[in-house]
PDB file of N, CA and C in Angstrom:
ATOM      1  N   UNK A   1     -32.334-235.445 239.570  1.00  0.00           N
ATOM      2  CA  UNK A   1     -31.848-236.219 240.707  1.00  0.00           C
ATOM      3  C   UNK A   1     -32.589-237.528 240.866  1.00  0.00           C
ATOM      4  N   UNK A   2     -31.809-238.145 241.515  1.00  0.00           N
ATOM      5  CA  UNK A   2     -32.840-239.781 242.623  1.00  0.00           C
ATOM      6  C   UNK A   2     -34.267-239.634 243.153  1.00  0.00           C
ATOM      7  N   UNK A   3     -35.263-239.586 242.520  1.00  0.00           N
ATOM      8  CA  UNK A   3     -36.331-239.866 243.568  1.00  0.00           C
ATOM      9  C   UNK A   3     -37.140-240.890 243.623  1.00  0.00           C
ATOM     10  N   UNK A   4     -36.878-241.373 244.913  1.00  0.00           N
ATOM     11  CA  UNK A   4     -37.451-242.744 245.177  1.00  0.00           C
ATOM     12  C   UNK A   4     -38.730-242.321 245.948  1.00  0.00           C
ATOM     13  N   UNK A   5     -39.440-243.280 245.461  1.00  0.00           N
ATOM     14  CA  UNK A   5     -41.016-242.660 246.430  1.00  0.00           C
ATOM     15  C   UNK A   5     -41.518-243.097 247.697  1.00  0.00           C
ATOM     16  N   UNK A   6     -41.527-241.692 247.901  1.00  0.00           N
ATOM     17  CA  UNK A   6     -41.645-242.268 249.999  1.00  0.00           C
ATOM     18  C   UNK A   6     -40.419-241.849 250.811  1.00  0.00           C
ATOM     19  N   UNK A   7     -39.484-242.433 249.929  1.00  0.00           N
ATOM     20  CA  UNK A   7     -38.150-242.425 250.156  1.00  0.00           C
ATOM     21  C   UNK A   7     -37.001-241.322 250.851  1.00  0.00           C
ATOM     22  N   UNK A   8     -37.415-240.649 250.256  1.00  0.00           N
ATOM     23  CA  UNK A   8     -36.696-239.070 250.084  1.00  0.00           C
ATOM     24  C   UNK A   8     -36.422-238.235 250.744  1.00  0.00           C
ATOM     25  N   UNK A   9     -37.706-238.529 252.018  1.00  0.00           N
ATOM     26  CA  UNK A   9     -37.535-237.744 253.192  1.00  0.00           C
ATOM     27  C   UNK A   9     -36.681-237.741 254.284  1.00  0.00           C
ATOM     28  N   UNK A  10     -36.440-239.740 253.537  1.00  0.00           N
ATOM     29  CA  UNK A  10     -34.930-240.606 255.073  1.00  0.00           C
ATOM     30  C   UNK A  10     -33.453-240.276 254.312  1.00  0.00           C
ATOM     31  N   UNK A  11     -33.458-239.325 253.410  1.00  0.00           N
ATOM     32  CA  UNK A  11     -32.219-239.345 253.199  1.00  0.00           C
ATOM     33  C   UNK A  11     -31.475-239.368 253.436  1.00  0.00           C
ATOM     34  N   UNK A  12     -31.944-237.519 254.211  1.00  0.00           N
ATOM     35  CA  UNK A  12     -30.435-237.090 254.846  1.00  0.00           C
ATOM     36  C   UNK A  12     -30.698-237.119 256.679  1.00  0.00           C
ATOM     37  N   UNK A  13     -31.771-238.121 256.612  1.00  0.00           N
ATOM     38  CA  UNK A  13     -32.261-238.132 258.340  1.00  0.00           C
ATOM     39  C   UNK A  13     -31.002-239.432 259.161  1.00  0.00           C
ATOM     40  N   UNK A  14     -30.364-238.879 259.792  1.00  0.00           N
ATOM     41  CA  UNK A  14     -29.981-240.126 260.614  1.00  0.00           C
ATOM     42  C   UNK A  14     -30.145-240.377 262.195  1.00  0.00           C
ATOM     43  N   UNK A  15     -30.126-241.024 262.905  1.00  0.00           N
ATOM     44  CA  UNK A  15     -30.487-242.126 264.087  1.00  0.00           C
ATOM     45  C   UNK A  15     -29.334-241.362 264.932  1.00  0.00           C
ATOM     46  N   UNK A  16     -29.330-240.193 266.335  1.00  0.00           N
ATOM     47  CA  UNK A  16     -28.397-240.661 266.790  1.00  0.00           C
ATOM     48  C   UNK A  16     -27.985-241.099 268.078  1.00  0.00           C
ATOM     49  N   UNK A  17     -27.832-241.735 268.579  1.00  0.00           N
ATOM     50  CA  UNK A  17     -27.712-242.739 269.838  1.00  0.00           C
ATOM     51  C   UNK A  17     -26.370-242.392 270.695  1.00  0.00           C
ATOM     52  N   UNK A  18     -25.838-242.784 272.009  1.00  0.00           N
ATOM     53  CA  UNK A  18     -25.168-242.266 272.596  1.00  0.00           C
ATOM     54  C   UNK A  18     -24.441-243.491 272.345  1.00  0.00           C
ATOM     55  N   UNK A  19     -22.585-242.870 272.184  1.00  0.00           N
ATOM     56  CA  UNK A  19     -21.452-243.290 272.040  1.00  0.00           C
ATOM     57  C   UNK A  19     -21.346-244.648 272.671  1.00  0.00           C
ATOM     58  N   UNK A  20     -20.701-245.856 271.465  1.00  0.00           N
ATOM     59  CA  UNK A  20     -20.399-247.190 272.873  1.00  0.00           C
ATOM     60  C   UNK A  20     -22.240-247.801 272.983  1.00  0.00           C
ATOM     61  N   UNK A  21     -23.472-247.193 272.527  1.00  0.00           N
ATOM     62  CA  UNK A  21     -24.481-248.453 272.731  1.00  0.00           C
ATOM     63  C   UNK A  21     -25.028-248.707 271.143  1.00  0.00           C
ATOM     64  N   UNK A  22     -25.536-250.047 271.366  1.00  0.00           N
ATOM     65  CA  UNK A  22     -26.091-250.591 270.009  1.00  0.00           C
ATOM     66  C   UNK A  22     -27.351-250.007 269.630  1.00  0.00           C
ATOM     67  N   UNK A  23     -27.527-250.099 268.309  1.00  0.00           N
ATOM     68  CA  UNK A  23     -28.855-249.042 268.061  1.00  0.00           C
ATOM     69  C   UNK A  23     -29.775-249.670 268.493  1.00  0.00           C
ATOM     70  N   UNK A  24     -30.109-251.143 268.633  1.00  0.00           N
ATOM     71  CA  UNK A  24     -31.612-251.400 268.638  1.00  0.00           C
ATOM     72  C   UNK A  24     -31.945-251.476 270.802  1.00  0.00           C
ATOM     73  N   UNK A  25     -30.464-251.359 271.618  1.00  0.00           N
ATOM     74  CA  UNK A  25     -30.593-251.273 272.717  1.00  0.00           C
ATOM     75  C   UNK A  25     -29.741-250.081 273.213  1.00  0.00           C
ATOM     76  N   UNK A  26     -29.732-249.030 272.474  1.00  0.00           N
ATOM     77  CA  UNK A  26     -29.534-247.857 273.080  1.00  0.00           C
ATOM     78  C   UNK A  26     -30.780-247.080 273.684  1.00  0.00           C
ATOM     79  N   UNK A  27     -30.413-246.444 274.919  1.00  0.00           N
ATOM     80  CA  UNK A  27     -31.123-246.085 275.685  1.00  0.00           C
ATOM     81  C   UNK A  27     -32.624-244.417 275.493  1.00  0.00           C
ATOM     82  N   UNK A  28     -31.745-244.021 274.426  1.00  0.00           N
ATOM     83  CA  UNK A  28     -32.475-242.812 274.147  1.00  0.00           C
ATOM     84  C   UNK A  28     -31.559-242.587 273.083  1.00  0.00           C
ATOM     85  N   UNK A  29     -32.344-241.848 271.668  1.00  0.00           N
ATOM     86  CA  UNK A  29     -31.943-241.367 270.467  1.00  0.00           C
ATOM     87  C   UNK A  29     -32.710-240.111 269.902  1.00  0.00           C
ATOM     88  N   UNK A  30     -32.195-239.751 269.034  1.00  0.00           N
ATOM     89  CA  UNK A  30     -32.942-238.182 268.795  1.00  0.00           C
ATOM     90  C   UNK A  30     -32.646-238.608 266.872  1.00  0.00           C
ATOM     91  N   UNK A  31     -32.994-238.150 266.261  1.00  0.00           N
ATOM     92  CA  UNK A  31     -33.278-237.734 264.747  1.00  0.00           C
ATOM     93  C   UNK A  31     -32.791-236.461 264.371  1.00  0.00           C
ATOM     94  N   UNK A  32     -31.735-236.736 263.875  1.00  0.00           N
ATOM     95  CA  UNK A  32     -31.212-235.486 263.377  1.00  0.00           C
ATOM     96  C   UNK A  32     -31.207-235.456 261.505  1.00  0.00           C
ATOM     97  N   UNK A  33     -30.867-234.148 260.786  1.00  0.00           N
ATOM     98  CA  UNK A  33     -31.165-234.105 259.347  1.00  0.00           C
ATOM     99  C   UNK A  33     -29.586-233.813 259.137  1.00  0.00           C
ATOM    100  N   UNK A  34     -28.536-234.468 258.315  1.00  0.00           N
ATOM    101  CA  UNK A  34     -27.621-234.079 257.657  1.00  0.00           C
ATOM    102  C   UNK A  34     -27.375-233.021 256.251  1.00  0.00           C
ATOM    103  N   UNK A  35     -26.767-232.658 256.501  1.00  0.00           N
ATOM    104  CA  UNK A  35     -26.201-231.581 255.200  1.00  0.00           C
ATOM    105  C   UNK A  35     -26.133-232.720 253.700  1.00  0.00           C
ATOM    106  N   UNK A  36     -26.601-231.966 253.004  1.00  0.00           N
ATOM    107  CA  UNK A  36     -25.770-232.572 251.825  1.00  0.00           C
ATOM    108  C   UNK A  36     -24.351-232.407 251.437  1.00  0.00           C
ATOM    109  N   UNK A  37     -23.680-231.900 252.039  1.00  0.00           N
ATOM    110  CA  UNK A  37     -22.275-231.351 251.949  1.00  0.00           C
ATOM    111  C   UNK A  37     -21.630-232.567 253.415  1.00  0.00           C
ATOM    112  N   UNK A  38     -22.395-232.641 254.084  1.00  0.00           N
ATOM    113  CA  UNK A  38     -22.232-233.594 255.349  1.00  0.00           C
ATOM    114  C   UNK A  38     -22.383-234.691 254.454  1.00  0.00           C
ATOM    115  N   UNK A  39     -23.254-235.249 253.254  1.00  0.00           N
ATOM    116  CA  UNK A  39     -23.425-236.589 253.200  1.00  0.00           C
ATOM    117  C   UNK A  39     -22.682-236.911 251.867  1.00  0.00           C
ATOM    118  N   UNK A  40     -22.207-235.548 251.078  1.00  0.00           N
ATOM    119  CA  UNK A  40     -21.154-236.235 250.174  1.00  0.00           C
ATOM    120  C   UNK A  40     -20.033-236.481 250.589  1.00  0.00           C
ATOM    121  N   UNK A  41     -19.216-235.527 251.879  1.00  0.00           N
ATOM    122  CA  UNK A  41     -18.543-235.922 252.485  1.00  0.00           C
ATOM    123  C   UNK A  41     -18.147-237.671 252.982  1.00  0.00           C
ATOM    124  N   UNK A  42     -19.037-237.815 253.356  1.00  0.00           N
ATOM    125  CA  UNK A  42     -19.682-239.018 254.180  1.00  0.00           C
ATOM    126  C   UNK A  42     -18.861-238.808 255.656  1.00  0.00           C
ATOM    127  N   UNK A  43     -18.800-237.866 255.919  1.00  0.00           N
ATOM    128  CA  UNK A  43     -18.410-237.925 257.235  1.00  0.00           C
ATOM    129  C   UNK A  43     -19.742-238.246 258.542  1.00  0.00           C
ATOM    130  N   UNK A  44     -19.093-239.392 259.696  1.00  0.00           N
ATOM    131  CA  UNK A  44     -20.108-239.452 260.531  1.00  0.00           C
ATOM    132  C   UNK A  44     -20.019-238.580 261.536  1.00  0.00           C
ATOM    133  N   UNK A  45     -21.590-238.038 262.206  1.00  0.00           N
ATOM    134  CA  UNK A  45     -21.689-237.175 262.915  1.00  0.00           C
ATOM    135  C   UNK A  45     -21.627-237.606 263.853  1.00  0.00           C
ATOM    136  N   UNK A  46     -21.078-236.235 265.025  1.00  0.00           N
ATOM    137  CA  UNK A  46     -20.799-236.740 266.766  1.00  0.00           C
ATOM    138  C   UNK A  46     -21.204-235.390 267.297  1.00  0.00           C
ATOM    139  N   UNK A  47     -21.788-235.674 268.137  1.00  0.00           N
ATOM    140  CA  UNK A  47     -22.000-234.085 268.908  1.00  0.00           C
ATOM    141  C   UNK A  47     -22.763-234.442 270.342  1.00  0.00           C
ATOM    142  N   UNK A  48     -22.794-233.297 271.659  1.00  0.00           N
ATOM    143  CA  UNK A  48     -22.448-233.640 272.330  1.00  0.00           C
ATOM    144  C   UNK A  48     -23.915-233.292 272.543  1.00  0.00           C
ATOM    145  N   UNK A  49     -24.910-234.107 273.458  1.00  0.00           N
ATOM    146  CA  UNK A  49     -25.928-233.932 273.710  1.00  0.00           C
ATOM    147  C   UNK A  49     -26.569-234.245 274.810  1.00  0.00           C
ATOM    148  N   UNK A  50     -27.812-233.519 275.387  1.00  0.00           N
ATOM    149  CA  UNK A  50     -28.099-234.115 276.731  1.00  0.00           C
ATOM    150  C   UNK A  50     -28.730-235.563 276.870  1.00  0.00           C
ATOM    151  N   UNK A  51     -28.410-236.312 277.418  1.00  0.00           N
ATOM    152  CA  UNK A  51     -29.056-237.688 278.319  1.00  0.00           C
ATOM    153  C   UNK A  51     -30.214-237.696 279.172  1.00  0.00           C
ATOM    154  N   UNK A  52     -31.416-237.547 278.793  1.00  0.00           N
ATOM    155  CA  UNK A  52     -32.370-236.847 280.257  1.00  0.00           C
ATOM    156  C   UNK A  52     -32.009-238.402 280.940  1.00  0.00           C
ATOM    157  N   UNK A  53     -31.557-239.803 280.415  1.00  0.00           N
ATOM    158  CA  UNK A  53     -32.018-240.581 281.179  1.00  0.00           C
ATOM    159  C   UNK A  53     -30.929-240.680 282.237  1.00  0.00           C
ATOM    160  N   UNK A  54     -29.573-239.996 281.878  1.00  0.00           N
ATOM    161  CA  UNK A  54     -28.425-239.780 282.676  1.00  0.00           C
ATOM    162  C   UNK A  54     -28.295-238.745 283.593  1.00  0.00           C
ATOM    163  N   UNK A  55     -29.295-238.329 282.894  1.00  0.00           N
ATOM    164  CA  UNK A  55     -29.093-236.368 283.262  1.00  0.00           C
ATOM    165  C   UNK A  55     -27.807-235.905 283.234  1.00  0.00           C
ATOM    166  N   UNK A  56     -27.390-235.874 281.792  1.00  0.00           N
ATOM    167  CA  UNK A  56     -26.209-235.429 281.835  1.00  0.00           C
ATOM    168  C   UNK A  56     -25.729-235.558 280.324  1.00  0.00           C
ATOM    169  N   UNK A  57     -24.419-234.367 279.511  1.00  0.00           N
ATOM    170  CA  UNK A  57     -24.512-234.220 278.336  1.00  0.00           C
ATOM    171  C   UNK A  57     -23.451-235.576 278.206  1.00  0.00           C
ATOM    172  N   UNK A  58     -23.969-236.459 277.118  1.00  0.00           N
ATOM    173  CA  UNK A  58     -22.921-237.705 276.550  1.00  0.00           C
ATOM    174  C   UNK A  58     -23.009-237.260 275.122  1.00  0.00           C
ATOM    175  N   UNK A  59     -21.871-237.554 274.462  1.00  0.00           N
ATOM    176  CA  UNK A  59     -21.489-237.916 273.098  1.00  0.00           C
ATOM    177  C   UNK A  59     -22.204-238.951 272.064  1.00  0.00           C
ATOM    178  N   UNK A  60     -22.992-238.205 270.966  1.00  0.00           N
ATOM    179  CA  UNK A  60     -24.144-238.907 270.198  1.00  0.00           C
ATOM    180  C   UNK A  60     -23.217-239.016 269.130  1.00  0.00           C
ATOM    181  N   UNK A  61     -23.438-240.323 268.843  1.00  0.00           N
ATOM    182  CA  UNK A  61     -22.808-240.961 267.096  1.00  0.00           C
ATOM    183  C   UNK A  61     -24.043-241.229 266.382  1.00  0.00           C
ATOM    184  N   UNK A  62     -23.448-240.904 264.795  1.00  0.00           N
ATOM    185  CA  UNK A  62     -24.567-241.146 263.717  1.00  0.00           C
ATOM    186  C   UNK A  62     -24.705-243.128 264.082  1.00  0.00           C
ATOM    187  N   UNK A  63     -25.889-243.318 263.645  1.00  0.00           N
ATOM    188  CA  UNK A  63     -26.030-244.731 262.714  1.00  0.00           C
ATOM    189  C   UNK A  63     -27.041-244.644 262.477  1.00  0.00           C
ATOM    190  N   UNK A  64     -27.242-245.825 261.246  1.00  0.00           N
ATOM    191  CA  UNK A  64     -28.566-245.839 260.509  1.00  0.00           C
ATOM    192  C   UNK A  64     -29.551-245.600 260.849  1.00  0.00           C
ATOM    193  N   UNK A  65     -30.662-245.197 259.949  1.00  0.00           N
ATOM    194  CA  UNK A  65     -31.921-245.058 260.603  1.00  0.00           C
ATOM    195  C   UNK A  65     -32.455-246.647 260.893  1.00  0.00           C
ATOM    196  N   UNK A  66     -33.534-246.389 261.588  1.00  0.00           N
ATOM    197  CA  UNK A  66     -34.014-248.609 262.273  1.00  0.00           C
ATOM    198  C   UNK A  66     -34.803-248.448 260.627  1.00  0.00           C
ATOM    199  N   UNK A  67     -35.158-249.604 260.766  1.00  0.00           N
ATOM    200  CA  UNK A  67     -35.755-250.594 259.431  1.00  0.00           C
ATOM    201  C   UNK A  67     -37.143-249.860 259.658  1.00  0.00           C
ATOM    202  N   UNK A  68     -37.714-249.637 258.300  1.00  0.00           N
ATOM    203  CA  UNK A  68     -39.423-249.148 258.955  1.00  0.00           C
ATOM    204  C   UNK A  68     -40.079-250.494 258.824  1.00  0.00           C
ATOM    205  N   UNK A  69     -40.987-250.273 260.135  1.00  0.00           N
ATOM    206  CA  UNK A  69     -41.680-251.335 260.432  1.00  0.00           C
ATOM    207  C   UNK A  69     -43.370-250.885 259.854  1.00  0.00           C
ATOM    208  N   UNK A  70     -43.611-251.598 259.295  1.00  0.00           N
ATOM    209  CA  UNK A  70     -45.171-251.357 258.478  1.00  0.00           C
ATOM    210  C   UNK A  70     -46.323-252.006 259.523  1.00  0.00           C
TER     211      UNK A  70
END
């Protein structure tokens, strides 16, 4: 397989943020790990999760992980 060094661990990690906000000004995000069956697919993930800052469950979409900052 691909192994990039360092790399490997952000594979199948993605960013996910609540429905409708931009990643770098969304309000709260969580880190979730995708399937490999999820990522040959390439289907994006949605699932329904709590908001502590809403207090209340909203709809989380995948997007990228942020840029690592060194």
């Amino acid at each position: 397989g691909r192994i990039m060094a360092g790399k490997k661990n952000r594979l199948n990690k993605v960013w996910m943020i609540p429905e409708g906000e931009k990643r770098d000004s969304a309000s709260y995000h969580f880190v979730h790990a995708k399937t490999l069956s999820q990522l040959r697919n390439a289907q994006k993930l949605r699932m329904r999760k709590y908001h502590p800052k809403l207090r209340q469950h909203v709809w989380f979409i995948e997007s990228k992980m942020p840029p690592h900052s060194k």
